[in-house]
N, C-alpha and C. Protein backbone atom coordinates (compact mmCIF):
# COMPACT_ATOMS: atom_id res chain seq x y z
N UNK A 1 -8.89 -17.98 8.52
CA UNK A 1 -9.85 -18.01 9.60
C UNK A 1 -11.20 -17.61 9.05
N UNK A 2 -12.22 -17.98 9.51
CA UNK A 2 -13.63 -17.87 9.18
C UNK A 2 -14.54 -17.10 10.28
N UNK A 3 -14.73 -15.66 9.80
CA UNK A 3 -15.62 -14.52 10.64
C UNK A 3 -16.92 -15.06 10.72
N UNK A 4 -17.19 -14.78 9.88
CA UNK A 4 -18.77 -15.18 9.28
C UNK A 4 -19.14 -16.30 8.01
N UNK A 5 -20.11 -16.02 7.82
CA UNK A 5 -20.64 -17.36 6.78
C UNK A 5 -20.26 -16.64 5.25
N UNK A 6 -20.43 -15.53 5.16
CA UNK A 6 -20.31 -14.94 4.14
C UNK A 6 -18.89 -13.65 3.56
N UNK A 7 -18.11 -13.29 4.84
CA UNK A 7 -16.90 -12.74 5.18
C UNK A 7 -15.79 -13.78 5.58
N UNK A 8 -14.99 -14.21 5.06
CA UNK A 8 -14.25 -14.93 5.83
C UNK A 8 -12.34 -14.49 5.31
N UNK A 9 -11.44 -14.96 5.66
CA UNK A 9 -9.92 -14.50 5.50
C UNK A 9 -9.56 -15.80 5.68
N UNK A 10 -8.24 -15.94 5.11
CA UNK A 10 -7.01 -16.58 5.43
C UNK A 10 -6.16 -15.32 5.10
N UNK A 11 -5.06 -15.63 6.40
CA UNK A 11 -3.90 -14.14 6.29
C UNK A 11 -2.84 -15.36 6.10
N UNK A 12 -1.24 -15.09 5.43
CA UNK A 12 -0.05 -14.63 5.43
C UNK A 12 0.49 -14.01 6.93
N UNK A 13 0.78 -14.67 8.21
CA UNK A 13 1.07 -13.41 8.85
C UNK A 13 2.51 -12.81 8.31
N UNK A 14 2.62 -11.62 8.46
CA UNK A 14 3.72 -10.84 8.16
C UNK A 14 4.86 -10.48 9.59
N UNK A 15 5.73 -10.59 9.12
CA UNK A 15 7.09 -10.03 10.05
C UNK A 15 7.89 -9.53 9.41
N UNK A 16 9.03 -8.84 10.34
CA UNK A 16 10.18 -8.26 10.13
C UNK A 16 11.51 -8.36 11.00
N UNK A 17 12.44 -8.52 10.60
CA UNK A 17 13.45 -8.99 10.95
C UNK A 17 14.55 -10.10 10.40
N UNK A 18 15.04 -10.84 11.22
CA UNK A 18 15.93 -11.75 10.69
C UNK A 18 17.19 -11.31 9.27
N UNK A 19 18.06 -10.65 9.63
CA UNK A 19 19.08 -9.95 9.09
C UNK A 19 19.76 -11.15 8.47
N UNK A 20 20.14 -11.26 7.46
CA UNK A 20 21.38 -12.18 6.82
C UNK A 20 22.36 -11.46 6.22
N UNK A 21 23.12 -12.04 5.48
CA UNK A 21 24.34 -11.55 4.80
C UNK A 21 23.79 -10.55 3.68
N UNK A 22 22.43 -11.11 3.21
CA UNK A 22 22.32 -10.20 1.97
C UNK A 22 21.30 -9.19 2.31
N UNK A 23 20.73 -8.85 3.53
CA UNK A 23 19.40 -8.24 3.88
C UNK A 23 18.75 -8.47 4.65
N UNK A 24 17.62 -8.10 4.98
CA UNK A 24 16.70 -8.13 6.26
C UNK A 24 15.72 -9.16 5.64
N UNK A 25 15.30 -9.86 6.48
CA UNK A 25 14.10 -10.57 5.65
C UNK A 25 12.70 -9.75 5.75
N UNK A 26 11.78 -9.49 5.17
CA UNK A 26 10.30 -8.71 4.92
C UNK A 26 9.23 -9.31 4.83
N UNK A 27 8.51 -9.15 5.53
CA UNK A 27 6.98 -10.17 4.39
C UNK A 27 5.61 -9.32 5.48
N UNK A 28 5.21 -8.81 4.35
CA UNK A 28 3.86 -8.38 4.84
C UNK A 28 2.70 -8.83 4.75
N UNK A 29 1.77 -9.05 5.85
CA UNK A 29 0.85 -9.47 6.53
C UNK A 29 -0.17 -9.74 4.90
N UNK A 30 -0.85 -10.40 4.31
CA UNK A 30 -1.40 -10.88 3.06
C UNK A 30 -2.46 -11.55 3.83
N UNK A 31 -3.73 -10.86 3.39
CA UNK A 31 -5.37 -11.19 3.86
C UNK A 31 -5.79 -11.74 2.41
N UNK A 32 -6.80 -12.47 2.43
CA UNK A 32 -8.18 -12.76 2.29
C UNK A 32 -9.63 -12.53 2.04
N UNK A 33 -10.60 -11.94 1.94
CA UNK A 33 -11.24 -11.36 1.74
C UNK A 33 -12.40 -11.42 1.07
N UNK A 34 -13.54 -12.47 1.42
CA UNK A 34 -14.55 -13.17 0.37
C UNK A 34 -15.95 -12.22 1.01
N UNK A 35 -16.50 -11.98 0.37
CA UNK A 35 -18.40 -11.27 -0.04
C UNK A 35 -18.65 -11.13 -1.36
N UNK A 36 -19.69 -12.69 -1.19
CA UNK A 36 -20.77 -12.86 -2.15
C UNK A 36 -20.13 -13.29 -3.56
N UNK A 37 -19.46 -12.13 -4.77
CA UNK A 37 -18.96 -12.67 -5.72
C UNK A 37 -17.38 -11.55 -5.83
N UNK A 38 -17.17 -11.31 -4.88
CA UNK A 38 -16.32 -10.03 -4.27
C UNK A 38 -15.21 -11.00 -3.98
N UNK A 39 -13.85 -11.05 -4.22
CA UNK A 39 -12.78 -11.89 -3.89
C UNK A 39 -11.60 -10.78 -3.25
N UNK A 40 -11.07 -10.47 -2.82
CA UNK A 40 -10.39 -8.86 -2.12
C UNK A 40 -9.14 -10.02 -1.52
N UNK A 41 -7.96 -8.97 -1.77
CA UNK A 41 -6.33 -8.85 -1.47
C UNK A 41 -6.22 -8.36 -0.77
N UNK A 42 -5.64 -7.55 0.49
CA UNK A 42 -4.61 -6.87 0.99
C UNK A 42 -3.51 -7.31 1.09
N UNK A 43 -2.63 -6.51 0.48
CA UNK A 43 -1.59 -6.21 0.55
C UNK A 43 -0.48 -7.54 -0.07
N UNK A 44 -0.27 -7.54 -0.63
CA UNK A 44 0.22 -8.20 -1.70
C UNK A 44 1.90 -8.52 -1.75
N UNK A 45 2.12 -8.42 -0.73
CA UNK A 45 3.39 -7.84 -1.13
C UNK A 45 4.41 -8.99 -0.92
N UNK A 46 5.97 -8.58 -0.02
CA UNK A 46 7.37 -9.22 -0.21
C UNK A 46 6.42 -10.46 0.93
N UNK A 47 6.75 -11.69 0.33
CA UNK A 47 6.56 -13.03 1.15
C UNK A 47 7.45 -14.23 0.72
N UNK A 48 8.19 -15.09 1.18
CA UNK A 48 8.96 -16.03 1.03
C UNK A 48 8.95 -16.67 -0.73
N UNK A 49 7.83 -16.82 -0.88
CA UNK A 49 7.66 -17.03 -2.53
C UNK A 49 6.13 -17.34 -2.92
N UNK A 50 5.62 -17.05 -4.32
CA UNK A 50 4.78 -16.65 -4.82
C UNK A 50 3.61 -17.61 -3.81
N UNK A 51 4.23 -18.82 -3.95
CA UNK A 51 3.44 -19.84 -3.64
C UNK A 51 2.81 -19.89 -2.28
N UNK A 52 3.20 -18.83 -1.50
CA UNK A 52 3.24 -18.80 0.35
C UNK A 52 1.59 -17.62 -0.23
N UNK A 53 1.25 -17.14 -1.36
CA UNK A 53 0.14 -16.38 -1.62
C UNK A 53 -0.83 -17.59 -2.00
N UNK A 54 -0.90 -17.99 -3.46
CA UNK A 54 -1.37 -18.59 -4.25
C UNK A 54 -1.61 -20.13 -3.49
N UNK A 55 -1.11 -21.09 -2.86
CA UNK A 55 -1.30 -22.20 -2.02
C UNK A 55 -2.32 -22.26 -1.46
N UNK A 56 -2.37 -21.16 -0.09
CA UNK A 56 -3.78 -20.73 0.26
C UNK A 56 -5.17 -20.78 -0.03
N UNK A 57 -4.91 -19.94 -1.37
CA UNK A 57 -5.80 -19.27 -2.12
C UNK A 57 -6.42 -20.75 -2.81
N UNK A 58 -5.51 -21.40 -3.44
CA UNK A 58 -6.14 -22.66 -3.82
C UNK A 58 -6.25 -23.84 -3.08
N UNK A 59 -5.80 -24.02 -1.77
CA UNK A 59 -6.72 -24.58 -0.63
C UNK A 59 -8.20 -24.32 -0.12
N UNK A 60 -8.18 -23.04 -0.49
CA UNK A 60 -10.15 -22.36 -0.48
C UNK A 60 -10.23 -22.68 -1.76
N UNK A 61 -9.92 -23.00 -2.82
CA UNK A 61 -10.96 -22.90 -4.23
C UNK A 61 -10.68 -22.06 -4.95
N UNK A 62 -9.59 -20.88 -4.83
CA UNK A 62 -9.67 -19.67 -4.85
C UNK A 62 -9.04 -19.78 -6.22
N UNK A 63 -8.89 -19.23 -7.14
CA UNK A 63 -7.87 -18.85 -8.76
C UNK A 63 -7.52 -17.55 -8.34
N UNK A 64 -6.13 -17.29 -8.85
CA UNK A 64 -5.71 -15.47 -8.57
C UNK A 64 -6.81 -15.19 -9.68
N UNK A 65 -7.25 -15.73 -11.10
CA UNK A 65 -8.14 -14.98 -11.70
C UNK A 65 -9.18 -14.74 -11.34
N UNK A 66 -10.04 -15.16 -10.08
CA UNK A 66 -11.16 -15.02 -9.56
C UNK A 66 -10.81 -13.73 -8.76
N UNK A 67 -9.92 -13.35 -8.14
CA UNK A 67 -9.47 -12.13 -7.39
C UNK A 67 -10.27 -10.79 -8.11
N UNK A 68 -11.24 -10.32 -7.32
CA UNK A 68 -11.56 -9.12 -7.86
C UNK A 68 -10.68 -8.02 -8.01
N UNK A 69 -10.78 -7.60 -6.75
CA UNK A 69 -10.04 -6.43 -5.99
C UNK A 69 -8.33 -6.60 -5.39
N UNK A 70 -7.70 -5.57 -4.81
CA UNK A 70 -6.12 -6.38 -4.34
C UNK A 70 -6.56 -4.48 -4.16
N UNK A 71 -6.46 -4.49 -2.81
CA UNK A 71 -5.84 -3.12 -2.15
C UNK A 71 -4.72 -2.99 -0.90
N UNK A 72 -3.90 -1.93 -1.26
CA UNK A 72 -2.56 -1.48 -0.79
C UNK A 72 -2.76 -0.45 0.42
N UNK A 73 -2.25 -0.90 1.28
CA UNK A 73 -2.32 -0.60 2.40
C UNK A 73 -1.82 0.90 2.03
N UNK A 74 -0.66 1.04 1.69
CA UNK A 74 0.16 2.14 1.26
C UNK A 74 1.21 1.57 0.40
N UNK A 75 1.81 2.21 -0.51
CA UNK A 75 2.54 2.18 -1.71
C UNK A 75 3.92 1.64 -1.80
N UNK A 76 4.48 1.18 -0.16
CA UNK A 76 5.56 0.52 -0.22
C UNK A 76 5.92 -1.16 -0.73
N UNK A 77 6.94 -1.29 -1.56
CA UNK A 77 7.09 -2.23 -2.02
C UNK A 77 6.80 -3.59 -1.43
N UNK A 78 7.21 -3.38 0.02
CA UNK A 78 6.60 -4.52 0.72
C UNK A 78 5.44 -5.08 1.09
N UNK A 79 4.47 -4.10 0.40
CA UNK A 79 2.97 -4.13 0.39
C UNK A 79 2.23 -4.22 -0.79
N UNK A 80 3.26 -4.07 -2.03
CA UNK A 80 2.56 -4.36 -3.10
C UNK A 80 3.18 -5.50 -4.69
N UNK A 81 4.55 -5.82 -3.81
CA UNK A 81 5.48 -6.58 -4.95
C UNK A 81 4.19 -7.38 -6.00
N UNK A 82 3.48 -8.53 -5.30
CA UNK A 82 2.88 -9.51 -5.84
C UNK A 82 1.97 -9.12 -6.40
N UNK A 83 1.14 -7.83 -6.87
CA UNK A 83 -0.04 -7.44 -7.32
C UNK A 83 -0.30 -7.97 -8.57
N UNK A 84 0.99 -8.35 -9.34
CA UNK A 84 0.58 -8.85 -10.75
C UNK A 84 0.14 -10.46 -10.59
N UNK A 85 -0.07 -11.16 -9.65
CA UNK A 85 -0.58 -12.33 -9.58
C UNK A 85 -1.48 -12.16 -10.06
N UNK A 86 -2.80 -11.24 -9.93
CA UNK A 86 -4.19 -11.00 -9.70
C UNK A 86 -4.33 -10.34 -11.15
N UNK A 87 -4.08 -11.23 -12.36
CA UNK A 87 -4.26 -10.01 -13.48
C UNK A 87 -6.11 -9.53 -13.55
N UNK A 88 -6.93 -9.94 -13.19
CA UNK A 88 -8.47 -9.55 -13.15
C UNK A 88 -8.97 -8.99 -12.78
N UNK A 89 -7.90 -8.40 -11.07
CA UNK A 89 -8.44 -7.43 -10.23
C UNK A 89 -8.36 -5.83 -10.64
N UNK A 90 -9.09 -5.26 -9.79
CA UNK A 90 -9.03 -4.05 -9.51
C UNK A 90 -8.13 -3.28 -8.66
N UNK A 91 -7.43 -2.65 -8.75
CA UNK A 91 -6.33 -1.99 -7.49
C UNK A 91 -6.91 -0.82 -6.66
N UNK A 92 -6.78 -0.97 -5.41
CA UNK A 92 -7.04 0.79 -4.75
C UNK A 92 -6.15 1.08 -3.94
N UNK A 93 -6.02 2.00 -4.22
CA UNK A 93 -5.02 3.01 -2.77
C UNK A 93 -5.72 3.90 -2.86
N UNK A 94 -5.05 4.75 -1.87
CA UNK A 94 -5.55 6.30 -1.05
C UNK A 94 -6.82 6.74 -1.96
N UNK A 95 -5.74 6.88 -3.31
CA UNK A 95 -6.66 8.10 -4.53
C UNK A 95 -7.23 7.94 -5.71
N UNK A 96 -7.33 5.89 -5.87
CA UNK A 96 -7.83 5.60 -7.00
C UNK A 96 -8.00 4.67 -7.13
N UNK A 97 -8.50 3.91 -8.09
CA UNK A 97 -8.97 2.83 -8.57
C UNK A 97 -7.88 2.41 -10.13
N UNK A 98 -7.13 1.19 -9.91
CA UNK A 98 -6.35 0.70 -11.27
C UNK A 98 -6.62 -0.30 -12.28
N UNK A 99 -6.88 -0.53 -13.05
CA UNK A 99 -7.59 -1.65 -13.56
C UNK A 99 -6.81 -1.55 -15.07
N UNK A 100 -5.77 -2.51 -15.34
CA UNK A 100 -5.21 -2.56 -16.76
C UNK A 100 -4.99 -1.04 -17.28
N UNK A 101 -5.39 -0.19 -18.50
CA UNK A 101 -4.65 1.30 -18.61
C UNK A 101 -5.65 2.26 -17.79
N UNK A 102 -6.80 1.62 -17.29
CA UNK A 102 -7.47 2.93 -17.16
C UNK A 102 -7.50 3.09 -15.40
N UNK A 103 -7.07 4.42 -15.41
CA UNK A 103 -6.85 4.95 -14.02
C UNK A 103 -7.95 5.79 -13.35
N UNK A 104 -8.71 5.71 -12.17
CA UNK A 104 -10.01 6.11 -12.07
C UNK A 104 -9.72 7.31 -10.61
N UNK A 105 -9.96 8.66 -10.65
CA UNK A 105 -9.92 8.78 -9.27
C UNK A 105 -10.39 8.49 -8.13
N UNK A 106 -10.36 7.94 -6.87
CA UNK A 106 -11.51 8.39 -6.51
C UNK A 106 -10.37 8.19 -4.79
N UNK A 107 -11.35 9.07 -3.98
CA UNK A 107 -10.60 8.97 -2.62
C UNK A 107 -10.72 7.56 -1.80
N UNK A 108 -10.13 6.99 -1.30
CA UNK A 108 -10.30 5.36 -0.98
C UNK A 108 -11.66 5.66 0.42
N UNK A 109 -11.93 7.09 1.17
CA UNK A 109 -12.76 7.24 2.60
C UNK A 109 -13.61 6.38 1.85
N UNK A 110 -14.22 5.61 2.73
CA UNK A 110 -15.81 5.58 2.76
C UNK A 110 -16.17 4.42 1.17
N UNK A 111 -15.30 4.05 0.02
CA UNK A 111 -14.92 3.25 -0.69
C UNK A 111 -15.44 2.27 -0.35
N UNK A 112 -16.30 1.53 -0.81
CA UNK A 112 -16.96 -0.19 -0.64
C UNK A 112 -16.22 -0.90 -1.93
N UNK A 113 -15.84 -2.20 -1.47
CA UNK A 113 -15.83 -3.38 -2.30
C UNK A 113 -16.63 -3.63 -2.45
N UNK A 114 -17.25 -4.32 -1.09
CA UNK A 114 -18.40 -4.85 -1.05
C UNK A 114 -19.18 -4.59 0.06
N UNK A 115 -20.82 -5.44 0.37
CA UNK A 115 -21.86 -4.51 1.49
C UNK A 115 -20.65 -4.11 2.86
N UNK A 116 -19.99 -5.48 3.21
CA UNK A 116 -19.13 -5.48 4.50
C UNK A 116 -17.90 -5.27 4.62
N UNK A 117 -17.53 -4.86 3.10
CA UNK A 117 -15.82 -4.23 3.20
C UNK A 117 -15.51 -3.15 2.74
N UNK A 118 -15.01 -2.23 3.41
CA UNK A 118 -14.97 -0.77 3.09
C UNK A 118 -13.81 -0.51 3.56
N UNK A 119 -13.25 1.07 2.93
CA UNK A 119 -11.88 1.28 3.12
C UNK A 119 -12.17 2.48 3.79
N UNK A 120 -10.92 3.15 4.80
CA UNK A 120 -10.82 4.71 5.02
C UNK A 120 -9.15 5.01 5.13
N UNK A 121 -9.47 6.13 5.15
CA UNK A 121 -8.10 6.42 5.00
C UNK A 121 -7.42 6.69 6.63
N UNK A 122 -6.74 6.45 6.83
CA UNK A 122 -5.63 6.36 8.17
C UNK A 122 -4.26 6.54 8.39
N UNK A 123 -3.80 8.29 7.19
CA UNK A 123 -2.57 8.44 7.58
C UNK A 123 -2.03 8.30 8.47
N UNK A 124 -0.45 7.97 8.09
CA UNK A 124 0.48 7.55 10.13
C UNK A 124 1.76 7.41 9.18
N UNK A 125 1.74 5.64 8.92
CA UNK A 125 2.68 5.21 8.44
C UNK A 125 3.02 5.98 7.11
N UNK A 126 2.19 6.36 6.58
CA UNK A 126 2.44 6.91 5.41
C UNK A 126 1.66 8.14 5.43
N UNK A 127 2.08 9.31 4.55
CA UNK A 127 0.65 10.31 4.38
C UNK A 127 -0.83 9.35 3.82
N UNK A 128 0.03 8.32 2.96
CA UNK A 128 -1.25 7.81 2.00
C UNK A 128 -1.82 6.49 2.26
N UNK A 129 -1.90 6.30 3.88
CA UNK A 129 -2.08 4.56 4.33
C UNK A 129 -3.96 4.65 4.30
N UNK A 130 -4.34 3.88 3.58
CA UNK A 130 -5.60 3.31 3.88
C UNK A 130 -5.71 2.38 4.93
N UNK A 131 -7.17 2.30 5.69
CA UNK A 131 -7.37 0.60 6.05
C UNK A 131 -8.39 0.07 5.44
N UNK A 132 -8.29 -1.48 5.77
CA UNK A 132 -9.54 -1.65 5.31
C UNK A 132 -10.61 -2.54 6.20
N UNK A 133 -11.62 -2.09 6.40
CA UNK A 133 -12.76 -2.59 7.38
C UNK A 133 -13.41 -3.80 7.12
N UNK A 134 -13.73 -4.92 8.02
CA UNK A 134 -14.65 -5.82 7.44
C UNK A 134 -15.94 -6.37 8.92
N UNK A 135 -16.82 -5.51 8.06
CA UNK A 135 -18.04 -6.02 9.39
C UNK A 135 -17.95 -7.91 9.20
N UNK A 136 -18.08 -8.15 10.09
CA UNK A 136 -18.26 -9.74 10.75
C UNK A 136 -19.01 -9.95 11.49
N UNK A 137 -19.19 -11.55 11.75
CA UNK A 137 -20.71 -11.97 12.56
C UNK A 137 -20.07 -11.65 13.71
N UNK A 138 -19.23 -11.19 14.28
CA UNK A 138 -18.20 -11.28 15.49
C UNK A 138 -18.00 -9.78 16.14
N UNK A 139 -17.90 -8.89 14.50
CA UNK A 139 -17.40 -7.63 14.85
C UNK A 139 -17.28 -7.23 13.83
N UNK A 140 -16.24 -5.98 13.98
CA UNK A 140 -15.62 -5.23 12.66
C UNK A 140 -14.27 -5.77 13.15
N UNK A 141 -13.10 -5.96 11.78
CA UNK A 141 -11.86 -6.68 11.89
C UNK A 141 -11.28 -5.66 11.19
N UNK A 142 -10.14 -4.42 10.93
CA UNK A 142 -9.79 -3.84 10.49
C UNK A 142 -8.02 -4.55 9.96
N UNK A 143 -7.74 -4.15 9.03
CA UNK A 143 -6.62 -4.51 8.38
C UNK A 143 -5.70 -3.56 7.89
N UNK A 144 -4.81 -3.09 8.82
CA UNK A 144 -4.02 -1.68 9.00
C UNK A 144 -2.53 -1.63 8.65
N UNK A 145 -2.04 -0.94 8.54
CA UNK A 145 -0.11 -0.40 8.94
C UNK A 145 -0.23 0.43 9.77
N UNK A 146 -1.37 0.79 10.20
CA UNK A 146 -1.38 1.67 11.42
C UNK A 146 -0.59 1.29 12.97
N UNK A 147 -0.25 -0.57 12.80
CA UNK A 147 0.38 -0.93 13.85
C UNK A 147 1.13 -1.81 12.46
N UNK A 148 2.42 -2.19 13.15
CA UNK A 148 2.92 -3.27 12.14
C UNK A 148 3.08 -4.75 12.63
N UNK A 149 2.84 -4.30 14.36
CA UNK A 149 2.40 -6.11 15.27
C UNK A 149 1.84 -5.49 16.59
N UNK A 150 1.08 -6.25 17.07
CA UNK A 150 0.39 -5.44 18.14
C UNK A 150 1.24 -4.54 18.51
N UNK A 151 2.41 -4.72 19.03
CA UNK A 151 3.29 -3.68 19.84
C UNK A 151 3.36 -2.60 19.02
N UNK A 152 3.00 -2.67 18.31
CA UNK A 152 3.58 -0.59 17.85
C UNK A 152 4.04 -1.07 16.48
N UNK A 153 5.74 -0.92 16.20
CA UNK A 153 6.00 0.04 16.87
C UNK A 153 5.85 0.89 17.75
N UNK A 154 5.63 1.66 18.82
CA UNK A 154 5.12 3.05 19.56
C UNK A 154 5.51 4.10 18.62
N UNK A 155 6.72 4.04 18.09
CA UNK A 155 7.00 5.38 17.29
C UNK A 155 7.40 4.83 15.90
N UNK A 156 6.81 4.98 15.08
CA UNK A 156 7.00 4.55 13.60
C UNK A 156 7.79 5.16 13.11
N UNK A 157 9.03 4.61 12.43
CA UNK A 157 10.34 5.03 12.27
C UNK A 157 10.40 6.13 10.80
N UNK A 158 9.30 5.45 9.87
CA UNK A 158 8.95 6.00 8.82
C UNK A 158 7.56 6.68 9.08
N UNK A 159 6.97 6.94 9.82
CA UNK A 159 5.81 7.92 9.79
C UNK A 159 6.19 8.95 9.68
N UNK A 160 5.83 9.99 8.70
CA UNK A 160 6.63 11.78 8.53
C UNK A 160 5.66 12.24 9.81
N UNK A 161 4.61 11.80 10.58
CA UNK A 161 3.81 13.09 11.72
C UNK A 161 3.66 12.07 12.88
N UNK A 162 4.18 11.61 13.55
CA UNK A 162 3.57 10.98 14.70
C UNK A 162 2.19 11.29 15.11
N UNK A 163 2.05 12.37 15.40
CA UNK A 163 0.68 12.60 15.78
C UNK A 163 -0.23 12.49 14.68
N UNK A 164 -0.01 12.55 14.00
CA UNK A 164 -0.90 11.60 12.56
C UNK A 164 -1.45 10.76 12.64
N UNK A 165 -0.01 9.85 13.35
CA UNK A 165 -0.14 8.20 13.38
C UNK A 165 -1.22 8.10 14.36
N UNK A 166 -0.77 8.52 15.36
CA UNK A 166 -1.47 8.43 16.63
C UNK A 166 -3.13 8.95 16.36
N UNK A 167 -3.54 9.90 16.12
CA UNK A 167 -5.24 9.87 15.27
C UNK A 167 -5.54 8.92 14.86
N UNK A 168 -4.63 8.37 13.46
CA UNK A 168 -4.80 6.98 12.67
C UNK A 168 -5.19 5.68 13.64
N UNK A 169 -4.48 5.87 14.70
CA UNK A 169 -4.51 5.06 15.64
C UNK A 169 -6.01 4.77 16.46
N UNK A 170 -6.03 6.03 17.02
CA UNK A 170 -7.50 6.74 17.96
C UNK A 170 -8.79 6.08 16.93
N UNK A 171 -8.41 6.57 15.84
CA UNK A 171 -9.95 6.60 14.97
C UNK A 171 -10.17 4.88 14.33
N UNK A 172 -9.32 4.26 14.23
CA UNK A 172 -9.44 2.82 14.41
C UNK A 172 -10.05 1.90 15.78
N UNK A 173 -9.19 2.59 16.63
CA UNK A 173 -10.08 1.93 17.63
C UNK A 173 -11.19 2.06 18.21
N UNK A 174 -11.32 3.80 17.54
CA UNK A 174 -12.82 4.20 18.04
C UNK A 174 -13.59 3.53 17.20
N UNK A 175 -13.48 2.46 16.27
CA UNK A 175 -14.58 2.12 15.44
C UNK A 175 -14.66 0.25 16.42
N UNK A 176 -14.08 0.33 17.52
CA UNK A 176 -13.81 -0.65 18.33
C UNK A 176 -14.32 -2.09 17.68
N UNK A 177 -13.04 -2.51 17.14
CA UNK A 177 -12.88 -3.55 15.99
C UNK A 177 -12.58 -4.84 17.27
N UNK A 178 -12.73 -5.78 16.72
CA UNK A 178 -12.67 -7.25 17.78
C UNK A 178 -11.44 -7.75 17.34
N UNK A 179 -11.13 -7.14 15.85
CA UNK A 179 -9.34 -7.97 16.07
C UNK A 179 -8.76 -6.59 14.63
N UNK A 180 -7.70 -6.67 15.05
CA UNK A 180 -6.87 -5.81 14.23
C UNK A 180 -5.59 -6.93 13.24
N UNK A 181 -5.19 -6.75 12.07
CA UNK A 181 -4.61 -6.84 11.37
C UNK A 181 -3.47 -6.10 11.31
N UNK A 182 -2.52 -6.41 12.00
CA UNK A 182 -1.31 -5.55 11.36
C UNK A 182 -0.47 -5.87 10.28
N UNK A 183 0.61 -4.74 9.75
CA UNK A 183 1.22 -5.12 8.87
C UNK A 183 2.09 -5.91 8.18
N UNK A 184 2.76 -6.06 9.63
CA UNK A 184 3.78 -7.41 9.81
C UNK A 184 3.60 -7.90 10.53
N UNK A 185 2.43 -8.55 11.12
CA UNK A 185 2.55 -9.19 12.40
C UNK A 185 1.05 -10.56 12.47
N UNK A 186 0.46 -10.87 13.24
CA UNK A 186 -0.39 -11.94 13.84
C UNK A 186 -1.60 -10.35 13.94
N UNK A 187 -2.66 -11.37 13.88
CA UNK A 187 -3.87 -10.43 14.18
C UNK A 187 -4.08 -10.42 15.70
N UNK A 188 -4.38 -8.97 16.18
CA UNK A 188 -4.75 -9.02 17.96
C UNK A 188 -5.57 -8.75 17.95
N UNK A 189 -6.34 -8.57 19.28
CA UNK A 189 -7.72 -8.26 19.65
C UNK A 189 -7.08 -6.88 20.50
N UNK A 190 -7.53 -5.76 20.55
CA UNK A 190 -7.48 -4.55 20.84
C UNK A 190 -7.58 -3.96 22.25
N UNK A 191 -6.73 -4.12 23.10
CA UNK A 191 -7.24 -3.95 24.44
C UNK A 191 -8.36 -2.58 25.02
N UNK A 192 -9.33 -3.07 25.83
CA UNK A 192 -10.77 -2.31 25.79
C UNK A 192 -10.06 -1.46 26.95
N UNK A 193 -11.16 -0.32 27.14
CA UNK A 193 -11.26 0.36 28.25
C UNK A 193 -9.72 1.39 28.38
């Protein structure tokens, strides 16, 4: 989908469910992410096969080597299997910056990619869940695990603090975003008031 002239996404939507003989099926929500010479990932992770990433990507023009950046929502496998597509990028979570051996600290708050994409941090799902923000001609569009499909969860089965979550929750919407990204799910628009 296309925000703006200069911000734009194609997502992966992500779900969960569908049990078989050998497992649950997984696939997390996989964004998009273009400013200026800035190419940005979220979340990278378990999806039907490589190609349900990379297809996309080269329907826009896109090379995984052009990929700057690739940031992780939080550290679960289902959010980060595919990261080695992107050998050029940069990695961030919560507490750092990854780039081939050298490991950089830095806290993901307040973190720019680029002028209109910025990260904060939004424990819930995890102690260590980032989001990540993208001003648009439209709005701000946030890209979370703070929900995993509009509905909730309500109570996140793996969140260690509910009331964590629930802040994580508050302080997202107080930045009253025009569509939210969840983790496994379709992007919603945020009900007002």
């Amino acid at each position: 989908r296309d925000w703006s002239s200069d911000v734009c996404s194609s997502d992966l939507t992500g779900y969960v469910g569908d049990e078989t003989a050998e497992g649950m099926r997984v696939g997390s929500t996989v964004v998009y992410l273009q400013q200026g010479d800035r190419h940005v990932i979220v979340d990278p992770g378990l999806v039907p096969s490589r190609g349900a990433i990379l297809e996309p990507l080269a329907a826009l023009g896109v090379d995984a080597e052009q990929v700057t950046d690739v940031v992780f929502s939080h550290q679960h496998i289902d959010h980060t299997l595919n990261a080695a597509l992107f050998p050029a990028a940069r990695f961030h979570d919560y507490a750092a910056i990854y780039r081939d051996d050298l490991w950089t600290d830095l806290d993901a708050e307040g973190r720019h990619l680029a002028d209109d994409i910025w990260l904060i941090r939004t424990s819930g799902h995890t102690r260590e869940d980032i989001s990540t923000v993208v001003r648009t001609d439209a709005g701000l569009v946030v890209c979370t695990h703070a929900w995993w499909f509009e509905g909730g969860p309500q109570d996140d089965p793996y969140a260690p603090d509910p009331a964590e979550l629930a802040r994580a929750r508050e302080r997202i919407l107080g930045l009253d975003p025009v569509q939210v990204i969840p983790g496994h799910g379709p992007a919603f628009t945020p009900a007002r008031g």
